[in-house]
Protein backbone atom coordinates (compact mmCIF):
# COMPACT_ATOMS: atom_id res chain seq x y z
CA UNK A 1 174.78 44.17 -149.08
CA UNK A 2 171.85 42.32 -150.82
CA UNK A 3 170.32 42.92 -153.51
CA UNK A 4 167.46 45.19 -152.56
CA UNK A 5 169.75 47.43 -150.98
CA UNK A 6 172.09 47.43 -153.62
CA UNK A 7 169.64 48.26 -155.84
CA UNK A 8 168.15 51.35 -153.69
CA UNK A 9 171.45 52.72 -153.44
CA UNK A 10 172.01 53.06 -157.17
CA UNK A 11 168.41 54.69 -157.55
CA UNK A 12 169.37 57.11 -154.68
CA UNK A 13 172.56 58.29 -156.98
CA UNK A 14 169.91 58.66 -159.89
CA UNK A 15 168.10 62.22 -160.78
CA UNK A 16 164.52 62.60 -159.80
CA UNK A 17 163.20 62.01 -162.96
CA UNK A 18 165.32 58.63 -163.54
CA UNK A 19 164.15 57.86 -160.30
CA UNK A 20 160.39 58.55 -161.20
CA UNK A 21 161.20 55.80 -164.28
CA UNK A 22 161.99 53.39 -162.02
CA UNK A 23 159.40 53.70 -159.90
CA UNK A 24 156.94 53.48 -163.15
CA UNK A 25 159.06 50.54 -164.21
CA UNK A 26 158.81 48.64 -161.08
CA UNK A 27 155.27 49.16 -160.67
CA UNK A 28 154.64 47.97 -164.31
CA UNK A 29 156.25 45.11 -163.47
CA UNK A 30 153.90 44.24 -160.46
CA UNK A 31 151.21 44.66 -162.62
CA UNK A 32 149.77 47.92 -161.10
CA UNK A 33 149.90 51.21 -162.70
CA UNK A 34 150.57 54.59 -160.96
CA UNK A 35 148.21 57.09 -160.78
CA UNK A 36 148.63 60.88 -160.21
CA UNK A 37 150.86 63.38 -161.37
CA UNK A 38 154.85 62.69 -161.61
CA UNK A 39 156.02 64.66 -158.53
CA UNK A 40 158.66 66.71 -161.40
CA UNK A 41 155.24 68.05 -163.13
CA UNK A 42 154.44 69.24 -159.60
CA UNK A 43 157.50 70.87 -158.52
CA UNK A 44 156.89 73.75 -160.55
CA UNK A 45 154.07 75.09 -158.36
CA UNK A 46 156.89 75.00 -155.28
CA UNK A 47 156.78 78.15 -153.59
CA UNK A 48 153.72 79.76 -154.93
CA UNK A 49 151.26 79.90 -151.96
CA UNK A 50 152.35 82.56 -149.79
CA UNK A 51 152.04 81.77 -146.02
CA UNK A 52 148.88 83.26 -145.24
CA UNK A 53 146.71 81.26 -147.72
CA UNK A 54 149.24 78.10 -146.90
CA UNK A 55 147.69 78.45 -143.10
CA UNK A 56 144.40 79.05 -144.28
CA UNK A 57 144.90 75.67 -146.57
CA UNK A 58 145.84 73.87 -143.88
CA UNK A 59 143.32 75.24 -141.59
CA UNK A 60 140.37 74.29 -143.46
CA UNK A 61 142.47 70.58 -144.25
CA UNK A 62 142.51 70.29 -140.49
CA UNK A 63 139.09 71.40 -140.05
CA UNK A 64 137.27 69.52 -142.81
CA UNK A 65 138.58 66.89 -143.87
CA UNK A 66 138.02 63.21 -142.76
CA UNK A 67 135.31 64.02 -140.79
CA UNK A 68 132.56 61.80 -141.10
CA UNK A 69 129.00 62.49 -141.18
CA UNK A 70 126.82 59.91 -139.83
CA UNK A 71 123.72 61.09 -140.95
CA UNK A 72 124.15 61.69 -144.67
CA UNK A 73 124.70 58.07 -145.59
């Protein structure tokens, strides 16, 4: 085993929020900062859409985004 993969294996046996510290660690180290929310702030919205307006989210995702209009730039 080298030592990358030793190293992922011990972060896989870590909770989500040590894991999340490593990750911020690491990146510190590389000299680039994370941006966004930590995905353990998010996890308390699991579960809250209900289907319907999930489909309808991901309808209008589908639909809208990343399409490019050629004429407004």
């Amino acid at each position: 085993m080298n030592l990358q993969q030793e190293i992922a294996e011990h972060v896989k046996k870590l909770p989500l929020s040590k894991q999340e510290e490593v990750l911020r660690f690491v990146s510190e180290l590389r000299g680039q900062a994370l941006i966004g929310e930590k995905g353990s702030a998010l996890a308390a919205f699991a579960g809250r859409l209900d289907p319907v307006s999930a489909k309808q989210m991901q309808e209008a995702i589908d639909k809208d985004c990343g399409q490019i209009d050629l004429d407004q730039w």
